[in-house]
N, C-alpha and C. Protein backbone atom coordinates (compact mmCIF):
# COMPACT_ATOMS: atom_id res chain seq x y z
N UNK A 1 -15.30 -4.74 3.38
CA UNK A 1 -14.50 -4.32 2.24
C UNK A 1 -15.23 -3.26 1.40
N UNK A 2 -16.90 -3.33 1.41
CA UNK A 2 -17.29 -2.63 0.46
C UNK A 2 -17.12 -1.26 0.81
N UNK A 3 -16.88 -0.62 2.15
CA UNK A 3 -16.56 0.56 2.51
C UNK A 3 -14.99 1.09 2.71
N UNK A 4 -14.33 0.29 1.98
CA UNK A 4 -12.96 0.63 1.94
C UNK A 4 -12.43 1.21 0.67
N UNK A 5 -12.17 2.12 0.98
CA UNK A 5 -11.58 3.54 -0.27
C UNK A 5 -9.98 2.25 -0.73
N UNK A 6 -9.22 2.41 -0.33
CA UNK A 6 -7.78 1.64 -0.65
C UNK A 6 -7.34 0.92 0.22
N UNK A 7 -7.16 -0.75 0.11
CA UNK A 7 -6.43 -1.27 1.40
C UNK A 7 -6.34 -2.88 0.58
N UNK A 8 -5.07 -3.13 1.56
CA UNK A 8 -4.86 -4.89 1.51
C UNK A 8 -5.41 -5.38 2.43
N UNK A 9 -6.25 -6.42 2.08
CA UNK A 9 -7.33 -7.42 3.09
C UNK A 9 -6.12 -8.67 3.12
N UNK A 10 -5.47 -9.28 3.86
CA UNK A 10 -5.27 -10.47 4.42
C UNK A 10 -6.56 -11.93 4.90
N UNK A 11 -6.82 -12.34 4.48
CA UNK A 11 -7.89 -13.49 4.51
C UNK A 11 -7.47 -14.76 4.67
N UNK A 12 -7.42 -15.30 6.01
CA UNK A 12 -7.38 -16.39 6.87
C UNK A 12 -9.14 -17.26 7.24
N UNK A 13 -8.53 -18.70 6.94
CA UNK A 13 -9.77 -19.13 7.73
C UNK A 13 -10.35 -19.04 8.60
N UNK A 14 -11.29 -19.04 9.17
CA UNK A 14 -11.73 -18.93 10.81
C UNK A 14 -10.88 -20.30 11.55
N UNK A 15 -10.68 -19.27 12.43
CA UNK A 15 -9.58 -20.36 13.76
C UNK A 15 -8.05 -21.07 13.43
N UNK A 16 -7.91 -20.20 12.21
CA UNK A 16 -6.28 -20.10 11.73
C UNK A 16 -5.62 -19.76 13.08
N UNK A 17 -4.04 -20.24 12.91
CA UNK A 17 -3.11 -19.39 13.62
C UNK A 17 -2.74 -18.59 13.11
N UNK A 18 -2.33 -17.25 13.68
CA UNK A 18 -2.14 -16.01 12.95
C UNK A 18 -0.73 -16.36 12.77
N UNK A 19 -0.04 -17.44 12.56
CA UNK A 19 1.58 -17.75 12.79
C UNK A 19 1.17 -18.66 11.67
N UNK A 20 0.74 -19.11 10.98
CA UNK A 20 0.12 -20.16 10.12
C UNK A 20 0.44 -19.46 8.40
N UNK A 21 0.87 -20.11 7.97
CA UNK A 21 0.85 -19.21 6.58
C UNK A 21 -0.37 -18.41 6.17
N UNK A 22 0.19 -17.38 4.80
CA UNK A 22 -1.07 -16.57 4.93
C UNK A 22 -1.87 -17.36 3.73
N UNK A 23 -3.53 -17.04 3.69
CA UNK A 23 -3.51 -17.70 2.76
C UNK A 23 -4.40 -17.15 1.76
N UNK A 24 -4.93 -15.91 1.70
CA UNK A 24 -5.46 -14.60 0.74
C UNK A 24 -5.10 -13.91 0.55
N UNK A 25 -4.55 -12.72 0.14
CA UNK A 25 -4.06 -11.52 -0.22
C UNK A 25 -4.94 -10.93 -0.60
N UNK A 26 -5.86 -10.43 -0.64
CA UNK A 26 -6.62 -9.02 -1.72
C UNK A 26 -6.16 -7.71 -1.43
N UNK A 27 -6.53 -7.07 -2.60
CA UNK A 27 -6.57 -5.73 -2.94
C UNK A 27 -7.61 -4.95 -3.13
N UNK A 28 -7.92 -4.01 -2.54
CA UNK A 28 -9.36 -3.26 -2.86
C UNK A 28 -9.30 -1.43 -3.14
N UNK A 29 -9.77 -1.79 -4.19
CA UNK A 29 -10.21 -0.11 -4.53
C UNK A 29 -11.63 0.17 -4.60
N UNK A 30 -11.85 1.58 -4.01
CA UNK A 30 -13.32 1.99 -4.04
C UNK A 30 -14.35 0.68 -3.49
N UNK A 31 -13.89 -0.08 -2.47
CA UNK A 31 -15.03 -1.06 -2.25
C UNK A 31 -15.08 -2.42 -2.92
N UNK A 32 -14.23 -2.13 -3.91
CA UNK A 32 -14.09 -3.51 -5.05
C UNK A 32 -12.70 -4.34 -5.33
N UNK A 33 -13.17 -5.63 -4.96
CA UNK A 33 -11.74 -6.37 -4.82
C UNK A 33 -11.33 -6.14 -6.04
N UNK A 34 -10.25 -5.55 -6.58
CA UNK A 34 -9.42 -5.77 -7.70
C UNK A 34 -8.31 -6.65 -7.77
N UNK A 35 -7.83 -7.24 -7.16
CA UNK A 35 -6.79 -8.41 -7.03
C UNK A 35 -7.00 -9.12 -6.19
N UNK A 36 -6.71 -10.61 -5.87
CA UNK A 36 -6.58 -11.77 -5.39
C UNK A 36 -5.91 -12.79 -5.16
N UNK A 37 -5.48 -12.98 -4.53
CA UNK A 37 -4.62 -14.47 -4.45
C UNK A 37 -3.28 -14.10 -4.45
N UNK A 38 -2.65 -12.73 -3.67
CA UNK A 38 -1.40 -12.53 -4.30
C UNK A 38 -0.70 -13.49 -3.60
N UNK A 39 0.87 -13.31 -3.73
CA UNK A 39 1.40 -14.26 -2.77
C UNK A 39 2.20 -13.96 -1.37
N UNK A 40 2.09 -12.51 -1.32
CA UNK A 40 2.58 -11.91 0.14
C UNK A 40 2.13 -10.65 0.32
N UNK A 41 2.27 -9.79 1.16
CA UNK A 41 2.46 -8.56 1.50
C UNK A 41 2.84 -7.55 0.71
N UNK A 42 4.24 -7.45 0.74
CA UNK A 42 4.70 -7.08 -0.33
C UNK A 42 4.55 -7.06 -1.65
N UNK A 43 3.98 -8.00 -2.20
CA UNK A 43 3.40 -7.79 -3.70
C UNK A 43 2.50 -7.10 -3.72
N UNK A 44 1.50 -7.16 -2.86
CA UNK A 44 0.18 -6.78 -2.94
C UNK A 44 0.26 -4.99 -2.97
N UNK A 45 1.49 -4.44 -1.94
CA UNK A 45 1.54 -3.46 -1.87
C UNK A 45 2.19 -2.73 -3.05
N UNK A 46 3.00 -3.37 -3.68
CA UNK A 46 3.38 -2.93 -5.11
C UNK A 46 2.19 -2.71 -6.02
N UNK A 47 1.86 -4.02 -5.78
CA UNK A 47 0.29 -3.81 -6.68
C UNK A 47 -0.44 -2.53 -6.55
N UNK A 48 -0.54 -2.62 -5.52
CA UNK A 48 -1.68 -1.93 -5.03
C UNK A 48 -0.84 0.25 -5.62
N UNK A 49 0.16 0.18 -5.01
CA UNK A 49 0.95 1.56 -5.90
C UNK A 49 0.98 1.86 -7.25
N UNK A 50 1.22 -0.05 -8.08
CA UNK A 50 1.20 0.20 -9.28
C UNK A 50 -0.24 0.67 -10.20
N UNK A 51 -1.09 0.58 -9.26
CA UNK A 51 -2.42 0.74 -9.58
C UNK A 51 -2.99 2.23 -9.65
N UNK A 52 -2.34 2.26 -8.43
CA UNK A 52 -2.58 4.03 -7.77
C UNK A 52 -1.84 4.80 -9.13
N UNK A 53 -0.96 4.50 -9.23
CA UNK A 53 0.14 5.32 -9.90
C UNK A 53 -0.56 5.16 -11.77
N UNK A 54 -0.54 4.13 -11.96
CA UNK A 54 -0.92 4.08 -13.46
C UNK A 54 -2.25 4.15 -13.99
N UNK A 55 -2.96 4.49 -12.81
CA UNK A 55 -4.80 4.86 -13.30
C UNK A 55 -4.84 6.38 -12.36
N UNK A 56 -3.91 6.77 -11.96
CA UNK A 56 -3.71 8.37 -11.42
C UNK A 56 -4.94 8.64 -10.34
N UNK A 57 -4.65 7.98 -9.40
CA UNK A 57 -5.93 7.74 -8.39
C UNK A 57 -5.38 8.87 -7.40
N UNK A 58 -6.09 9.55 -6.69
CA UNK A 58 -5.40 10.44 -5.61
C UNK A 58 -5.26 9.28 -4.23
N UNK A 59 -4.20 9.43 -3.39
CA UNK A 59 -4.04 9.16 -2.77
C UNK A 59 -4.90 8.87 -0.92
N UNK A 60 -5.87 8.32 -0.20
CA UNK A 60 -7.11 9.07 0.65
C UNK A 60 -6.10 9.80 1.48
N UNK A 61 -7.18 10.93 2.07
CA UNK A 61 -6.46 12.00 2.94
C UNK A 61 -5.63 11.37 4.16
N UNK A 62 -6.26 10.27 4.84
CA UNK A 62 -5.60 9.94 6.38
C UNK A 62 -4.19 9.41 6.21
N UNK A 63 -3.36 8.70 4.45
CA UNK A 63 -2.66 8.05 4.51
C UNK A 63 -2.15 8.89 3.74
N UNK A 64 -1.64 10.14 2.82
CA UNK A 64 -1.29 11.09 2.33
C UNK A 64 0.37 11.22 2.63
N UNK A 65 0.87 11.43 3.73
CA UNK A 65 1.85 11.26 4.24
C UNK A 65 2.70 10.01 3.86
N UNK A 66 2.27 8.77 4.87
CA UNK A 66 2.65 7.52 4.20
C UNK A 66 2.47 6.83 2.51
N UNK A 67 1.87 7.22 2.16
CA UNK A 67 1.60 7.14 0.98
C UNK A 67 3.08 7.50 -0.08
N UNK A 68 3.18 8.80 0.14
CA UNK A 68 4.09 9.62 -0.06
C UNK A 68 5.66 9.07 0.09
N UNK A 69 6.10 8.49 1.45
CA UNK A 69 7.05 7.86 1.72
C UNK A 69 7.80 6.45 0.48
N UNK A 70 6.02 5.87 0.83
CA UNK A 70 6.29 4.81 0.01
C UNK A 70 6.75 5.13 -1.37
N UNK A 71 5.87 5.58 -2.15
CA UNK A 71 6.09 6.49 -3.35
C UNK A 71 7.25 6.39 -3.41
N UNK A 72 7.75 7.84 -2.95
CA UNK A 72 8.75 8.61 -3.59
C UNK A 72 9.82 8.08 -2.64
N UNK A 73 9.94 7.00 -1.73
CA UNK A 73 11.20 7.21 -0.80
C UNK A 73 11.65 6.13 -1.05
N UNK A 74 10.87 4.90 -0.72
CA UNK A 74 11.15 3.46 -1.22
C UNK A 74 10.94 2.75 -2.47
N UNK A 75 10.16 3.60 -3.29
CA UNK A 75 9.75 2.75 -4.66
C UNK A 75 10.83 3.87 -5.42
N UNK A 76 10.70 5.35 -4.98
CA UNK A 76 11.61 5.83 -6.38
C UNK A 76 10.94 6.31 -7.08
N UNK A 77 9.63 6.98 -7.00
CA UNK A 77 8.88 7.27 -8.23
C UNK A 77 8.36 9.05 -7.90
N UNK A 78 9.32 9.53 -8.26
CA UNK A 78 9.03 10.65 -8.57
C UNK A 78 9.84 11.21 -7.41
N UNK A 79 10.94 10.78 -6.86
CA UNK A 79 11.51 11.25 -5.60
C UNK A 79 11.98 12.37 -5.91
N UNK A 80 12.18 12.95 -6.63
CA UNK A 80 13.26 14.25 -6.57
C UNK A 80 12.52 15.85 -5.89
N UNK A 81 10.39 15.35 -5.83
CA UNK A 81 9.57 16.52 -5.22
C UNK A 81 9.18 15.71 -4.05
N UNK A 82 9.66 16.44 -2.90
CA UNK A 82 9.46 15.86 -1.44
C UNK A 82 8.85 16.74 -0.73
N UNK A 83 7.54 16.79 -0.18
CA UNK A 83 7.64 17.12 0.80
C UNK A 83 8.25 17.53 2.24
N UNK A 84 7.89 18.77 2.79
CA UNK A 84 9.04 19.08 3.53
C UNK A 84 9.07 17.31 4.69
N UNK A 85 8.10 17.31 5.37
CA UNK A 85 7.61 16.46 6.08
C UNK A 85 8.28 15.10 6.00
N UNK A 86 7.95 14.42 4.56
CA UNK A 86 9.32 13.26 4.15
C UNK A 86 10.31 13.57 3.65
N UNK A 87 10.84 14.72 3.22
CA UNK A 87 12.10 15.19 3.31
C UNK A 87 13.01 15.40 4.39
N UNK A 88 12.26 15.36 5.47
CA UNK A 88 13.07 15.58 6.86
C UNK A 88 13.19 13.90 7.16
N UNK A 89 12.01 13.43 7.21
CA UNK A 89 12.09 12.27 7.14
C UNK A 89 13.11 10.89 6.12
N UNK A 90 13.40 11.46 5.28
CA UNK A 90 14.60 10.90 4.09
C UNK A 90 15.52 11.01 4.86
N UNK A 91 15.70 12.30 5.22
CA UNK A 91 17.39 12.92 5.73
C UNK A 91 17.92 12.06 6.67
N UNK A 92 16.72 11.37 8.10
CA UNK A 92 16.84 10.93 8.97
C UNK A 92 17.11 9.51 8.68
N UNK A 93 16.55 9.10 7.67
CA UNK A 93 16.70 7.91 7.60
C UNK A 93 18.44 7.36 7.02
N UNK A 94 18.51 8.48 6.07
CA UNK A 94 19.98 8.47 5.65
C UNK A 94 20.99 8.87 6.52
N UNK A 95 21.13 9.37 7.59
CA UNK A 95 21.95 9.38 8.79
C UNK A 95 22.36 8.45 8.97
């Protein structure tokens, strides 16, 4: 974790079933767990945007794209400047 720029850690016991409920959630920025214990996926990833978004963090380069999607396509936040890239990608989805 300590070398992780932005990501959700999932944390299972050793020799869990991966079919087994989940039973950690974290959140990590710059290496440092900032959240814990969420209660799914999905929260965590809100979290984790609402974080990005309200402490004005840049986005890392490899996920820039997706990043973007999420943003502006599924959350709504700031959709009206699209990239051409998820703009083609919007269009398709709205077909």
């Amino acid at each position: 974790m300590k070398q992780t720029v932005m990501g959700i850690y999932i944390v299972q016991p050793e020799g869990s079933d991966a079919a087994e409920e989940l039973v950690d959630i974290r959140v990590v920025i710059e290496g440092t767990e900032v959240l814990r214990s969420l209660r799914n996926v999905t929260v965590a990833l809100a979290m984790l945007f609402g974080l990005i978004y309200g402490l004005n963090f840049s986005y890392p380069r490899e996920l820039k794209a997706t990043s973007e999607v999420i943003q502006k396509v599924f959350f709504n936040l700031d959709g009206h400047k699209l990239s051409p890239k998820v703009h083609a990608l919007k269009n398709k989805m709205l077909e």
